[in-house]
C-alpha atoms as a PDB file:
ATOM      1  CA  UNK A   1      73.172  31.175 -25.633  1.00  0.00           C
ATOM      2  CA  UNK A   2      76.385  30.054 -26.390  1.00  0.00           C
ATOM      3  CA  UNK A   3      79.256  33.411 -27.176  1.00  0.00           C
ATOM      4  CA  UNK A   4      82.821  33.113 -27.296  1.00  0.00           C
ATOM      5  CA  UNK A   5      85.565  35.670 -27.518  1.00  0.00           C
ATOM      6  CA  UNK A   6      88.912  35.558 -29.596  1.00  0.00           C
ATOM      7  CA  UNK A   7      92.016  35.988 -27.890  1.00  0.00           C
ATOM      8  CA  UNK A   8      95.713  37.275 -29.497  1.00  0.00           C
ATOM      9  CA  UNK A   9      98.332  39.663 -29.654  1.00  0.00           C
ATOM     10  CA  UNK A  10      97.683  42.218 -32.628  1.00  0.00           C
ATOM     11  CA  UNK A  11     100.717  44.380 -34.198  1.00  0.00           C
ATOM     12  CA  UNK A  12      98.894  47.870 -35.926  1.00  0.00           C
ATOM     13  CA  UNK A  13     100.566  50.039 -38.229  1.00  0.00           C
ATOM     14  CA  UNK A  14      99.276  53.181 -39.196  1.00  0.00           C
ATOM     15  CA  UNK A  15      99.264  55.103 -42.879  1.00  0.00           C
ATOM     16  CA  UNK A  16     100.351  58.265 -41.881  1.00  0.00           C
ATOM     17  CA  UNK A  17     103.592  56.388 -39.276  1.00  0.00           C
ATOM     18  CA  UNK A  18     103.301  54.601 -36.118  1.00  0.00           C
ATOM     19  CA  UNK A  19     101.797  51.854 -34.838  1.00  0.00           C
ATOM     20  CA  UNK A  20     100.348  49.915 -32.083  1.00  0.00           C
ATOM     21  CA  UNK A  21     100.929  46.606 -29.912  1.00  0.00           C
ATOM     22  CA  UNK A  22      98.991  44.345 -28.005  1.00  0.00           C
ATOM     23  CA  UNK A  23      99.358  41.369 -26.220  1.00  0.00           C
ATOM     24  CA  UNK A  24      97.174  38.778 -24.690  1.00  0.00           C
ATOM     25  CA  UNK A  25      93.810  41.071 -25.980  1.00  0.00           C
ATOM     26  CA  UNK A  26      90.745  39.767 -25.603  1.00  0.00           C
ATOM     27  CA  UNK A  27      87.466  40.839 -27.748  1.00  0.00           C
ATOM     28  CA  UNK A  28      84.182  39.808 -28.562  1.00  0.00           C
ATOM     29  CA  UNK A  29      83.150  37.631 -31.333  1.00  0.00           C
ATOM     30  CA  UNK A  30      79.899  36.855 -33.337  1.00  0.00           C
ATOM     31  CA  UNK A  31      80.794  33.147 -33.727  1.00  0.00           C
ATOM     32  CA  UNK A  32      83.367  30.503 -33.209  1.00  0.00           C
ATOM     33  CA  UNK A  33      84.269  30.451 -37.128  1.00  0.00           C
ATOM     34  CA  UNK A  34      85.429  33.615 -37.281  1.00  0.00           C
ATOM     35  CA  UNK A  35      88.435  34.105 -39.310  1.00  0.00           C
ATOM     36  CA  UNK A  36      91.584  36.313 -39.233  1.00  0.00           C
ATOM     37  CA  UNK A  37      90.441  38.835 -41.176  1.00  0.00           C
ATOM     38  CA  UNK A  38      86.902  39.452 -39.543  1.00  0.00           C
ATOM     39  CA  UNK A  39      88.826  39.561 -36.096  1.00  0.00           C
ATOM     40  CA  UNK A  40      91.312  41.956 -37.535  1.00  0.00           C
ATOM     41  CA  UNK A  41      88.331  44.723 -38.641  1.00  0.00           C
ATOM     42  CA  UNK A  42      86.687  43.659 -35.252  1.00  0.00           C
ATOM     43  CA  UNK A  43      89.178  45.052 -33.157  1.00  0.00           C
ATOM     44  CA  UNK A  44      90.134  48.524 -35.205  1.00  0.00           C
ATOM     45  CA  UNK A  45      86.539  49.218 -34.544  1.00  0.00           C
ATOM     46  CA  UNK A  46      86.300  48.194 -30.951  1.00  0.00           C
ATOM     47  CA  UNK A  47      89.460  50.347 -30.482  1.00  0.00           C
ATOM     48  CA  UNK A  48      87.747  53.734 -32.788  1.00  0.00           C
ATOM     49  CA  UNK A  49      91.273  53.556 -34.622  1.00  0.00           C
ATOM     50  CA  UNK A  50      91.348  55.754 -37.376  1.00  0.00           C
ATOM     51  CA  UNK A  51      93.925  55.425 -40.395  1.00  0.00           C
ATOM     52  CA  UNK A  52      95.516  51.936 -40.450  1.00  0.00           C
ATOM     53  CA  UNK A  53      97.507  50.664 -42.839  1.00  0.00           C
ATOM     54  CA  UNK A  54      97.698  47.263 -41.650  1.00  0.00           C
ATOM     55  CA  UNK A  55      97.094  44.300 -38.626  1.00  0.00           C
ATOM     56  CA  UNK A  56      98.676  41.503 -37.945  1.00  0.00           C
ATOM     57  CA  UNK A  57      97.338  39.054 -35.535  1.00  0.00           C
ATOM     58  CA  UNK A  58      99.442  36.343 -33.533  1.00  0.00           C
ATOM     59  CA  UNK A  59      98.600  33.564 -31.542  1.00  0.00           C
ATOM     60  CA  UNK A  60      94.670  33.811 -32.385  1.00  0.00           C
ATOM     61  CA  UNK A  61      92.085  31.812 -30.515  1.00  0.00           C
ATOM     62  CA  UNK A  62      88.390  31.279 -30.221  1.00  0.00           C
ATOM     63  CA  UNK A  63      87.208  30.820 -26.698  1.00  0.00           C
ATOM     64  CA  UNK A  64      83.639  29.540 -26.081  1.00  0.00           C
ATOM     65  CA  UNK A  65      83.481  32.636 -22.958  1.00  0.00           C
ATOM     66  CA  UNK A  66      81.170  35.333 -22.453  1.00  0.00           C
ATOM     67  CA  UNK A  67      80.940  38.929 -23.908  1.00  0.00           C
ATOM     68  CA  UNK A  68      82.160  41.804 -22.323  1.00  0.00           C
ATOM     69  CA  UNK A  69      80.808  44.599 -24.305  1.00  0.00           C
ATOM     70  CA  UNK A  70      83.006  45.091 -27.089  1.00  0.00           C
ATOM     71  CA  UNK A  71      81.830  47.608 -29.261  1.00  0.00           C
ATOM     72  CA  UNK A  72      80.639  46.301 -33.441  1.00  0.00           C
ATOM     73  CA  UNK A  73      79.541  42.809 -32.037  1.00  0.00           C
ATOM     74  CA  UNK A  74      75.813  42.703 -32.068  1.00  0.00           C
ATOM     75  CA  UNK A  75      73.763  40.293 -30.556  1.00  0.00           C
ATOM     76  CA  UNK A  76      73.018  37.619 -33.313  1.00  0.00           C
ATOM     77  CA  UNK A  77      68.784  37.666 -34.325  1.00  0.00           C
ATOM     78  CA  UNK A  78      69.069  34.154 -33.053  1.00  0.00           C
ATOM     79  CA  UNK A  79      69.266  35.052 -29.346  1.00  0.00           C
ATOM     80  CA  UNK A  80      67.805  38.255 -29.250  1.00  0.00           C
ATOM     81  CA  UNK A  81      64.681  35.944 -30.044  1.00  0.00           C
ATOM     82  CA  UNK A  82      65.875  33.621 -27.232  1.00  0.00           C
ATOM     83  CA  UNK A  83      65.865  35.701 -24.734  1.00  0.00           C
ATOM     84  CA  UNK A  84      63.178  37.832 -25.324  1.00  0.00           C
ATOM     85  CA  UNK A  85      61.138  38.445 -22.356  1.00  0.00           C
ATOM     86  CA  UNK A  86      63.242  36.946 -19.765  1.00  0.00           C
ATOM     87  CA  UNK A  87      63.431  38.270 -16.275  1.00  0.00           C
ATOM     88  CA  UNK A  88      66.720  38.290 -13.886  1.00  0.00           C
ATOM     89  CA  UNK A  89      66.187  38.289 -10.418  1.00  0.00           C
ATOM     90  CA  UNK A  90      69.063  40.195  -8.872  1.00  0.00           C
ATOM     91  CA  UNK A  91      68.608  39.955  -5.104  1.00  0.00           C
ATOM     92  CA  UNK A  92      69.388  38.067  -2.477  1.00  0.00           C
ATOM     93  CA  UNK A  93      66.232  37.010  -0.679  1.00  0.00           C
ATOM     94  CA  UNK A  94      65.848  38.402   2.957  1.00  0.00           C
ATOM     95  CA  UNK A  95      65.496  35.875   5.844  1.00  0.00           C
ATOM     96  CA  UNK A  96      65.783  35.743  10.009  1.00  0.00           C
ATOM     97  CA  UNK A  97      69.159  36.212  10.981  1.00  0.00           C
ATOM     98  CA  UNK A  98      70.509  37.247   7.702  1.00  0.00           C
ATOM     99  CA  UNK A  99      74.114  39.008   7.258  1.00  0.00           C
ATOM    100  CA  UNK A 100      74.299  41.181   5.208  1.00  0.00           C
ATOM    101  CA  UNK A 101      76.786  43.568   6.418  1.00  0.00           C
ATOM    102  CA  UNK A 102      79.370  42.497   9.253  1.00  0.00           C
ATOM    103  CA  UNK A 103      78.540  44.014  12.035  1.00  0.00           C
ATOM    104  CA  UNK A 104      74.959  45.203  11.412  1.00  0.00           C
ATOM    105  CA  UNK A 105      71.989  43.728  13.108  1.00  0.00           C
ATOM    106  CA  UNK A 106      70.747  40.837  11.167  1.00  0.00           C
ATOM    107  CA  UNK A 107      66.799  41.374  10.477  1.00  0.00           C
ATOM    108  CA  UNK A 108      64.415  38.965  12.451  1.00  0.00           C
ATOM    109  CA  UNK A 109      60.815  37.999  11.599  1.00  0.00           C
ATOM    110  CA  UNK A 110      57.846  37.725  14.161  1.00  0.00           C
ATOM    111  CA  UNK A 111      54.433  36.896  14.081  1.00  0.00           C
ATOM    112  CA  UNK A 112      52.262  39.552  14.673  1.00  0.00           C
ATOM    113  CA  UNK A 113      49.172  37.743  14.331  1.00  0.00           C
ATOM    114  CA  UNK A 114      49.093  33.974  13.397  1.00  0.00           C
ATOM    115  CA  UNK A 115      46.765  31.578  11.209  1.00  0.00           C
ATOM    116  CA  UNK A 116      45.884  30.056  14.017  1.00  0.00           C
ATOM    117  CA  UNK A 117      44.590  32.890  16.481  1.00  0.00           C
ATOM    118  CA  UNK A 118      42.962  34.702  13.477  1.00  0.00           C
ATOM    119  CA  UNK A 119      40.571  32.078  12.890  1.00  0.00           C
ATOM    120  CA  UNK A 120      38.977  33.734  16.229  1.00  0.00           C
ATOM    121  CA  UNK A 121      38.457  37.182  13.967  1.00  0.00           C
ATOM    122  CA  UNK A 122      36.660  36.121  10.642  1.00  0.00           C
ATOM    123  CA  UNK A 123      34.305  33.738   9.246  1.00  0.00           C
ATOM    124  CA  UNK A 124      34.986  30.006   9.157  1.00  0.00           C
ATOM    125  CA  UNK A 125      37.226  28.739   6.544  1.00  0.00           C
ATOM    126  CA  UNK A 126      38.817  32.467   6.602  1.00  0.00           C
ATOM    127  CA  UNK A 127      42.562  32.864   7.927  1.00  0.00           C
ATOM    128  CA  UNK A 128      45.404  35.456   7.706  1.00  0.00           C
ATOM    129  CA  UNK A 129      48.974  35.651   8.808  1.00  0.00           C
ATOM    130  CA  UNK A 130      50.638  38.750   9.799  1.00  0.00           C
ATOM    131  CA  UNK A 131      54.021  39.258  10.701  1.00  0.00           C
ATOM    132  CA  UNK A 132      56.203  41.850  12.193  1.00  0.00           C
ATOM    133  CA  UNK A 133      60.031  42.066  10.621  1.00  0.00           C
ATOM    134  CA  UNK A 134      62.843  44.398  12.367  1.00  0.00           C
ATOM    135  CA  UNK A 135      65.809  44.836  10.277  1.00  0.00           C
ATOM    136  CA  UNK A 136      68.386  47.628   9.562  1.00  0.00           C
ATOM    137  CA  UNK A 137      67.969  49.436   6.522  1.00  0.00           C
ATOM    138  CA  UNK A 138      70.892  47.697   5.020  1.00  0.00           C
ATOM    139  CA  UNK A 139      69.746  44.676   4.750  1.00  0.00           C
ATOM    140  CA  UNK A 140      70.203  41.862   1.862  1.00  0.00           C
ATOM    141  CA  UNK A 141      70.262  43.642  -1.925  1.00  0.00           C
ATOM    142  CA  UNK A 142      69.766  47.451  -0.823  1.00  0.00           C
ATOM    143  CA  UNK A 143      69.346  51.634  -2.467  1.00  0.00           C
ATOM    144  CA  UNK A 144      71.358  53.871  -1.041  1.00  0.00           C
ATOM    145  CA  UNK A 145      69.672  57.507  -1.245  1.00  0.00           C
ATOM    146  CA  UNK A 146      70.982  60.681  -1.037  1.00  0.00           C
ATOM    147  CA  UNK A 147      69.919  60.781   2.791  1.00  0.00           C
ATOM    148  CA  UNK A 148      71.783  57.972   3.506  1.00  0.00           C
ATOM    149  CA  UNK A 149      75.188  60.544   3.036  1.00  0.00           C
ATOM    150  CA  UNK A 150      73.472  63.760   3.377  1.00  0.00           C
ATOM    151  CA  UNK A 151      71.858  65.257   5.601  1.00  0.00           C
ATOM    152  CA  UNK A 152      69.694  67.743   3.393  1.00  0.00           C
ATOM    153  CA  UNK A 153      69.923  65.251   0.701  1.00  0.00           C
ATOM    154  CA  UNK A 154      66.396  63.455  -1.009  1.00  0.00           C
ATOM    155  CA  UNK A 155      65.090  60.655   1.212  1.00  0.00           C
ATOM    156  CA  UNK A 156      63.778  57.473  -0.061  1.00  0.00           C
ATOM    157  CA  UNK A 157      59.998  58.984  -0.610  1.00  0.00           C
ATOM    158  CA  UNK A 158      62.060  61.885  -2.727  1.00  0.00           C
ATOM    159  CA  UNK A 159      63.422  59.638  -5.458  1.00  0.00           C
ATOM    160  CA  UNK A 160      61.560  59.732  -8.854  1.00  0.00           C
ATOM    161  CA  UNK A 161      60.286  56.355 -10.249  1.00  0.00           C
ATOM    162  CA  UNK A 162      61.731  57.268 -13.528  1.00  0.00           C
ATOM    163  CA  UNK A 163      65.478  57.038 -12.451  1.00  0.00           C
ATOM    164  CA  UNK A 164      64.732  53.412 -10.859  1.00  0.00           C
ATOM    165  CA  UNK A 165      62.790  51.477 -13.293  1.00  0.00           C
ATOM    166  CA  UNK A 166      63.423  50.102 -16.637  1.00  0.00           C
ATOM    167  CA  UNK A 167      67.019  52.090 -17.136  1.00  0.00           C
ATOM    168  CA  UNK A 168      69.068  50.993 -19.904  1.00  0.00           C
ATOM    169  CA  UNK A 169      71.470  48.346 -18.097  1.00  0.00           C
ATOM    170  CA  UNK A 170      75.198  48.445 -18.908  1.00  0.00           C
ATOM    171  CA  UNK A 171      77.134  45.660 -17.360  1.00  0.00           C
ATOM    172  CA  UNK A 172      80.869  45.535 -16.826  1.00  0.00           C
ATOM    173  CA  UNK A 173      81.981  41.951 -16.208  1.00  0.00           C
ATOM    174  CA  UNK A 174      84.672  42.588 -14.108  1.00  0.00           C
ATOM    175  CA  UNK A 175      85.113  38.800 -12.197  1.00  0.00           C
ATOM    176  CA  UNK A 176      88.578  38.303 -13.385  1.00  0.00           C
ATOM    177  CA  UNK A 177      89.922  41.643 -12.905  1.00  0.00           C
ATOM    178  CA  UNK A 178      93.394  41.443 -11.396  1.00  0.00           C
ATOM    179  CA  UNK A 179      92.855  44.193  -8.689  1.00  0.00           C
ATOM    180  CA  UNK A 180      90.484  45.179  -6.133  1.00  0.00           C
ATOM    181  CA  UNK A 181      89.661  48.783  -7.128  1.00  0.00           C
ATOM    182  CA  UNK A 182      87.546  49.250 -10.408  1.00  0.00           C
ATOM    183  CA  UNK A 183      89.548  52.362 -12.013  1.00  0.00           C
ATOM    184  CA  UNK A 184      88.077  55.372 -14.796  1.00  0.00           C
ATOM    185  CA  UNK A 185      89.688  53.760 -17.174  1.00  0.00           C
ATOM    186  CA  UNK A 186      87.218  50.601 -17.466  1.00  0.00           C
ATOM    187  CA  UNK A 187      84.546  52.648 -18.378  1.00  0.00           C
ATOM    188  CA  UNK A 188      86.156  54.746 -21.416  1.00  0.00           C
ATOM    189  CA  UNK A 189      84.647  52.723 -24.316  1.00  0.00           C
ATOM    190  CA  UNK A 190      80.959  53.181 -22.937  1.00  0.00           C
ATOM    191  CA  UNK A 191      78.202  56.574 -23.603  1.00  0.00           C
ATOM    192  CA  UNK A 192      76.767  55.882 -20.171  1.00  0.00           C
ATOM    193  CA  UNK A 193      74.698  58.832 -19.901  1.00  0.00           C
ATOM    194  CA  UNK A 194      71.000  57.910 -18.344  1.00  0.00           C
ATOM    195  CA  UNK A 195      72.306  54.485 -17.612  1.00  0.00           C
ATOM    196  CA  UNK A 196      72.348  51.948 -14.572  1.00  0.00           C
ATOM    197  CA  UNK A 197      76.141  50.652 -14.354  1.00  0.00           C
ATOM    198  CA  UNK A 198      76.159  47.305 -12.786  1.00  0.00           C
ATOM    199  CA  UNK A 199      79.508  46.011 -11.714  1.00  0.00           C
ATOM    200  CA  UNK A 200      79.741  42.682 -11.362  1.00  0.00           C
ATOM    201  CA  UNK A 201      83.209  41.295  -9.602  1.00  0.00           C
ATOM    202  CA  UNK A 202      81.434  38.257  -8.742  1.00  0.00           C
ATOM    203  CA  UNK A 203      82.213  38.539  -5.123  1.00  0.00           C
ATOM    204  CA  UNK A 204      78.270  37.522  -4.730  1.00  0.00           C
ATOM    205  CA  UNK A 205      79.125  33.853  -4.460  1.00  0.00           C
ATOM    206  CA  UNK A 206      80.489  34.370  -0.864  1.00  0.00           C
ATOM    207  CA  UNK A 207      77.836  36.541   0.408  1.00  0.00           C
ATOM    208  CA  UNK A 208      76.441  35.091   3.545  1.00  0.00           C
ATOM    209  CA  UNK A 209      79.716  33.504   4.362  1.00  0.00           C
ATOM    210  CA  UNK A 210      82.890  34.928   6.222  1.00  0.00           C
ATOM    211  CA  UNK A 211      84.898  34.990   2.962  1.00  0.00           C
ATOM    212  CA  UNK A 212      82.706  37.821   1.681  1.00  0.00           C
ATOM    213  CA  UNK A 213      84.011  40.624   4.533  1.00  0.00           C
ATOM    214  CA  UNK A 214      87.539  41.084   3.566  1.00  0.00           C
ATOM    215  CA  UNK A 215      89.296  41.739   0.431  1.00  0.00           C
ATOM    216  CA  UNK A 216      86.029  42.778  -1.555  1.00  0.00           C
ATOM    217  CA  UNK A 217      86.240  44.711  -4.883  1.00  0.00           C
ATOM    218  CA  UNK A 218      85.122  48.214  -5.479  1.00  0.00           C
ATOM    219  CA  UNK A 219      84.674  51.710  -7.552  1.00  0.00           C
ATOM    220  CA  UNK A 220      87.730  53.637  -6.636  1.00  0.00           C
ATOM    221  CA  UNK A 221      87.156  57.552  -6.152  1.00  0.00           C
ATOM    222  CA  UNK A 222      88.344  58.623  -9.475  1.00  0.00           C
ATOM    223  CA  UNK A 223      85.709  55.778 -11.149  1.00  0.00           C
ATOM    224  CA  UNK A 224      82.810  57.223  -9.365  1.00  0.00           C
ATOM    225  CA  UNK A 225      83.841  60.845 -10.328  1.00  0.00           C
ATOM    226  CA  UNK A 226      84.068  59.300 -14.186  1.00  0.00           C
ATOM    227  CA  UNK A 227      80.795  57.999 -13.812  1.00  0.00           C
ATOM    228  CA  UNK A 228      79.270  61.255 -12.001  1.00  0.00           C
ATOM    229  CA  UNK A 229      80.452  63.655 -14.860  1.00  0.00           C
ATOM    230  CA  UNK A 230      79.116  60.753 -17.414  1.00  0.00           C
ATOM    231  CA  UNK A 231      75.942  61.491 -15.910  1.00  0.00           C
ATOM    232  CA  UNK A 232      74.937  57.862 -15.313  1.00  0.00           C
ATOM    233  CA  UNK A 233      71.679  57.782 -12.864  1.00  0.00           C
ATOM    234  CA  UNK A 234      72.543  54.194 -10.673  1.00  0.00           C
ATOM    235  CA  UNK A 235      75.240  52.173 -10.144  1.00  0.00           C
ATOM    236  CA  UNK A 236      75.167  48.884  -8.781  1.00  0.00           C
ATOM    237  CA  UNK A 237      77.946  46.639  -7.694  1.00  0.00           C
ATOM    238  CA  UNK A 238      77.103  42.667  -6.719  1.00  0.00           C
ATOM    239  CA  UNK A 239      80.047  43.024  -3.537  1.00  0.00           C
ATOM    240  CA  UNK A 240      80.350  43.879   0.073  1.00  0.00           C
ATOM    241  CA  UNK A 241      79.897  47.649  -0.450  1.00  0.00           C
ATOM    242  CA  UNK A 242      80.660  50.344  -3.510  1.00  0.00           C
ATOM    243  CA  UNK A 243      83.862  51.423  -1.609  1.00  0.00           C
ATOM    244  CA  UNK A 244      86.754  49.959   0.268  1.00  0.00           C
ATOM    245  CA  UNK A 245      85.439  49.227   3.556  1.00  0.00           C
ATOM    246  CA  UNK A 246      89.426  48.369   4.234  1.00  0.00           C
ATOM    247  CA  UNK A 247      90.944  51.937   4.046  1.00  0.00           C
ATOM    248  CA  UNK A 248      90.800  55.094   6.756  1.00  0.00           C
ATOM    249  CA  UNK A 249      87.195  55.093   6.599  1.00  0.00           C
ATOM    250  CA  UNK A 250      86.895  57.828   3.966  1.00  0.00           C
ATOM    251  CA  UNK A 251      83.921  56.732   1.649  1.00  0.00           C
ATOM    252  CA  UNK A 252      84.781  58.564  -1.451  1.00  0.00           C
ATOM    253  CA  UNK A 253      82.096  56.744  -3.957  1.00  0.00           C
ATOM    254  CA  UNK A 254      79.698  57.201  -1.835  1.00  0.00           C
ATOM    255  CA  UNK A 255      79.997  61.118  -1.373  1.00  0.00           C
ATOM    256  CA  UNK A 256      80.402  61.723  -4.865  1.00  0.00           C
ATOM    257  CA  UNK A 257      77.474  59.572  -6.302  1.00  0.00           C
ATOM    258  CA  UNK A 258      75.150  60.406  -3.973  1.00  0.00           C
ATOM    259  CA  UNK A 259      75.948  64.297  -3.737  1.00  0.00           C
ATOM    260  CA  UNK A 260      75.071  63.797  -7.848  1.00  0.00           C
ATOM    261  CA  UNK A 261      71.810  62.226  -6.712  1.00  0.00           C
ATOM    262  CA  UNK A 262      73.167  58.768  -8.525  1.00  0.00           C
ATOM    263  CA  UNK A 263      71.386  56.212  -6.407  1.00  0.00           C
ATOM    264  CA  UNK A 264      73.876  53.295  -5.231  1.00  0.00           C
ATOM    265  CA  UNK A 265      72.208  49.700  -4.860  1.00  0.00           C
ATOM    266  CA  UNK A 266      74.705  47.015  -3.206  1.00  0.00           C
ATOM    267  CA  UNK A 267      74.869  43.157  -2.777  1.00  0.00           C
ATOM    268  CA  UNK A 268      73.476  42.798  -6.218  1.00  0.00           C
ATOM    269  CA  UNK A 269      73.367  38.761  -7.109  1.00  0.00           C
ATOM    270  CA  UNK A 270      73.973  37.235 -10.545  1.00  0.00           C
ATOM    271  CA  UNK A 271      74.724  39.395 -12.333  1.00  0.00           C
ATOM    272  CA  UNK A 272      76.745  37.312 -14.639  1.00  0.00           C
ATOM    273  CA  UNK A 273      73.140  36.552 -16.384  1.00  0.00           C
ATOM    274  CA  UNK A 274      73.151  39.680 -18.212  1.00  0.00           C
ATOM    275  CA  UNK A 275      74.811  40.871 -21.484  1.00  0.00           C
ATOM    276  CA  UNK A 276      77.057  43.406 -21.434  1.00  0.00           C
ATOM    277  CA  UNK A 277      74.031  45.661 -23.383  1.00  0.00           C
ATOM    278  CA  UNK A 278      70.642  45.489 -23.863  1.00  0.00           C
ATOM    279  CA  UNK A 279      69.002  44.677 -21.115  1.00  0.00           C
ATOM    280  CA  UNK A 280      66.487  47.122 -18.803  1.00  0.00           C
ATOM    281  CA  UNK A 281      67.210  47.532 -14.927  1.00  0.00           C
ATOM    282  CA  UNK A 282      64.729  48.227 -12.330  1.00  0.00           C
ATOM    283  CA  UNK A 283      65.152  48.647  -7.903  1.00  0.00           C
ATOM    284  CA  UNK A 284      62.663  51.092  -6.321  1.00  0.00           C
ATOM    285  CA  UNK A 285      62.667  50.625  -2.722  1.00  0.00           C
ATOM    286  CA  UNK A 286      59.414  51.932  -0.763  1.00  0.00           C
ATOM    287  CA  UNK A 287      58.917  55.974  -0.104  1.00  0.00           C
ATOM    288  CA  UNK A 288      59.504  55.969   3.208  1.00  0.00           C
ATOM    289  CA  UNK A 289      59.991  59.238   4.479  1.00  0.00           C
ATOM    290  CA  UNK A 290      63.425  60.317   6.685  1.00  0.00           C
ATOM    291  CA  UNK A 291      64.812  56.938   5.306  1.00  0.00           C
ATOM    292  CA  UNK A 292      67.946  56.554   3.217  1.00  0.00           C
ATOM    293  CA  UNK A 293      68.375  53.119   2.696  1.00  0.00           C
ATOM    294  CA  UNK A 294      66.082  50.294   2.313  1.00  0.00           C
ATOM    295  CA  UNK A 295      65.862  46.848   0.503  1.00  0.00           C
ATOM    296  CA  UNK A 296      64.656  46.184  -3.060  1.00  0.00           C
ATOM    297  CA  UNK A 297      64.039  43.485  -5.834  1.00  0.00           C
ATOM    298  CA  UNK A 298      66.845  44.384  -8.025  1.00  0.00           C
ATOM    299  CA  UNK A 299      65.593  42.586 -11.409  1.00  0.00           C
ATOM    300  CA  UNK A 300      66.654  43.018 -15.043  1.00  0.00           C
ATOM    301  CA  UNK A 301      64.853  42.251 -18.455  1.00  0.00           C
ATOM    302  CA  UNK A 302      66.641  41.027 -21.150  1.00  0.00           C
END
C-alpha cells in the first residue's frame, strides 16, 4: 500500500483573536490528489483546534511517505482489504553465538541427543533430535517482567495472558527523530489506555553489528511516567534497550514501567511494517517461575 503525507507551513487565525504558525509540518494524507482545502480541514482536526477563522497554507507538497498516525485520516477500504489477515513477525531469530546485548553471554546450542544415536531407541524408520540451548535471559527480541526490577515484583509465570496477546498496537514511527531520547510530548495526540506502544527508531537495522551499542535511542524518564499514568499495558521499543544505557546507570524507564506492572519487550525488528493504528500485538514469553526475562515471538496482525 502506497500512503503519502503533505508537507507545508500553515498560518491559523482564530475568530475570537490570535493565531497560530507552523513551519515545515508534516501530516497524513488519504491520497496524493489532495487539494489545499482538504489539507487545510485535515490539519485543524489533527491539531483538535477549536474556533478558526481561517488557514493559509505555504509551500504545500505531497510526499509518497508513510503515515504517522495523524488523527481524521482513515485507512482507505482499499487496503484495509489488502491487508487483512497479514501477520508481522517482529523478532529477531535466536542462533549460537548471538549478541544481543554487549557484554552478555551469547546463547549456544548443543545436542542433547542426535538423529543419529536415537535411531538406537525406537523403531526403524523412527528418529528424533534433541537439543540443549544455554542462553541468558536477555537474549534476541525479549519481556522484561516485573521481577526483572523487583524483587517482590510478578515473575514471568505471574503475568496474565490477557495483557500480552492481541493488544491494540499503537506505533510511533520515530526513525527520523532528531534526538536520542523519545520525550512526553510525542505521545500527546494518542488515548493509549490498554494499549501496546511500540517505538520504532529504526535502530534494528544494526542489531548484530557494533554500530548498534552506542548512541541508541530511547524513552526518557518523563515519557515512561506519561505512558504509566496513560495506563498503557506494554511498551516495546525495536533498539538496544528502553533506556540510555550511556548515562550514570540510573534506569529510570525501567523502574517506572515495571513498578506499574507495564511489561517492557526490547530488540523489537521491523517494525516499520505496521500502521500507525490498527493493528493487534502479541509477546508472551513462557511461565517460568523466579524468571524475569525471557525471549518471545513478538508478532503483529494487521
Amino acid at each position: 500500500m502506497t500512503e503519502y503525507r503533505a508537507h507545508f507551513d500553515a498560518a491559523v487565525s482564530f475568530v475570537n483573536g490570535g493565531g497560530l504558525t507552523a513551519e515545515g509540518f508534516r501530516l497524513d494524507v488519504p491520497s496524493a490528489d489532495v487539494g489545499e482545502e482538504e489539507v487545510a480541514e485535515l490539519f485543524v482536526r489533527h491539531l483538535g483546534l477549536a474556533l478558526v477563522g481561517a488557514v493559509e497554507l505555504r509551500d504545500l507538497r505531497i510526499v509518497k511517505e508513510p503515515h504517522r498516525g495523524s488523527r481524521g485520516v482513515a485507512t482507505p477500504p482499499a487496503a484495509q482489504e489488502a491487508h487483512s489477515g497479514r501477520v508481522v513477525d517482529l523478532s529477531h531469530p535466536i542462533r549460537t553465538g548471538l549478541v544481543t546485548y554487549p557484554g552478555l553471554p551469547a546463547p549456544a546450542i548443543t545436542p542433547h541427543l542426535t538423529r543419529e544415536a536415537s535411531r538406537e531407541r525406537y523403531a526403524p524408520g523412527t528418529e528424533f533430535a534433541m537439543d540443549v540451548i544455554t542462553m541468558i535471559g536477555n537474549t534476541g527480541t525479549y519481556l522484561d517482567s516485573p521481577y526483572h526490577r523487583y524483587a517482590d515484583g510478578g515473575d514471568l509465570a505471574s503475568l496474565d495472558l490477557s495483557t500480552l496477546v492481541g493488544l491494540p498496537a499503537e506505533v510511533f514511527h520515530l526513525q527520523d527523530a532528531g534526538e536520542r531520547g523519545i520525550p512526553a510530548e510525542v505521545f500527546f495526540d494518542r488515548d493509549l489506555a490498554g494499549t501496546a506502544v511500540l517505538l520504532h527508531t529504526g535502530w534494528d537495522a544494526r542489531f548484530g553489528t557494533p554500530a548498534y551499542a552506542s548512541g541508541a535511542p530511547y524513552l526518557t524518564e518523563a515519557g515512561a511516567q506519561h505512558l504509566a499514568d496513560a495506563g498503557v499495558t506494554l511498551v516495546g521499543i525495536d533498539s538496544l534497550n528502553i533506556d540510555d544505557t550511556e548515562n550514570d546507570g540510573s534506569r529510570p524507564a525501567h523502574s517506572i514501567l515495571l513498578a506499574h506492572s507495564i511489561h517492557v519487550v526490547e530488540h523489537l525488528t521491523r517494525l516499520g511494517d505496521l500502521p500507525a493504528r490498527g493493528a493487534r500485538f502479541t509477546a508472551a514469553p513462557p511461565a517460568v517461575e523466579g524468571f524475569g526475562t525471557f525471549p518471545v515471538r513478538a508478532f503483529a496482525e494487521v
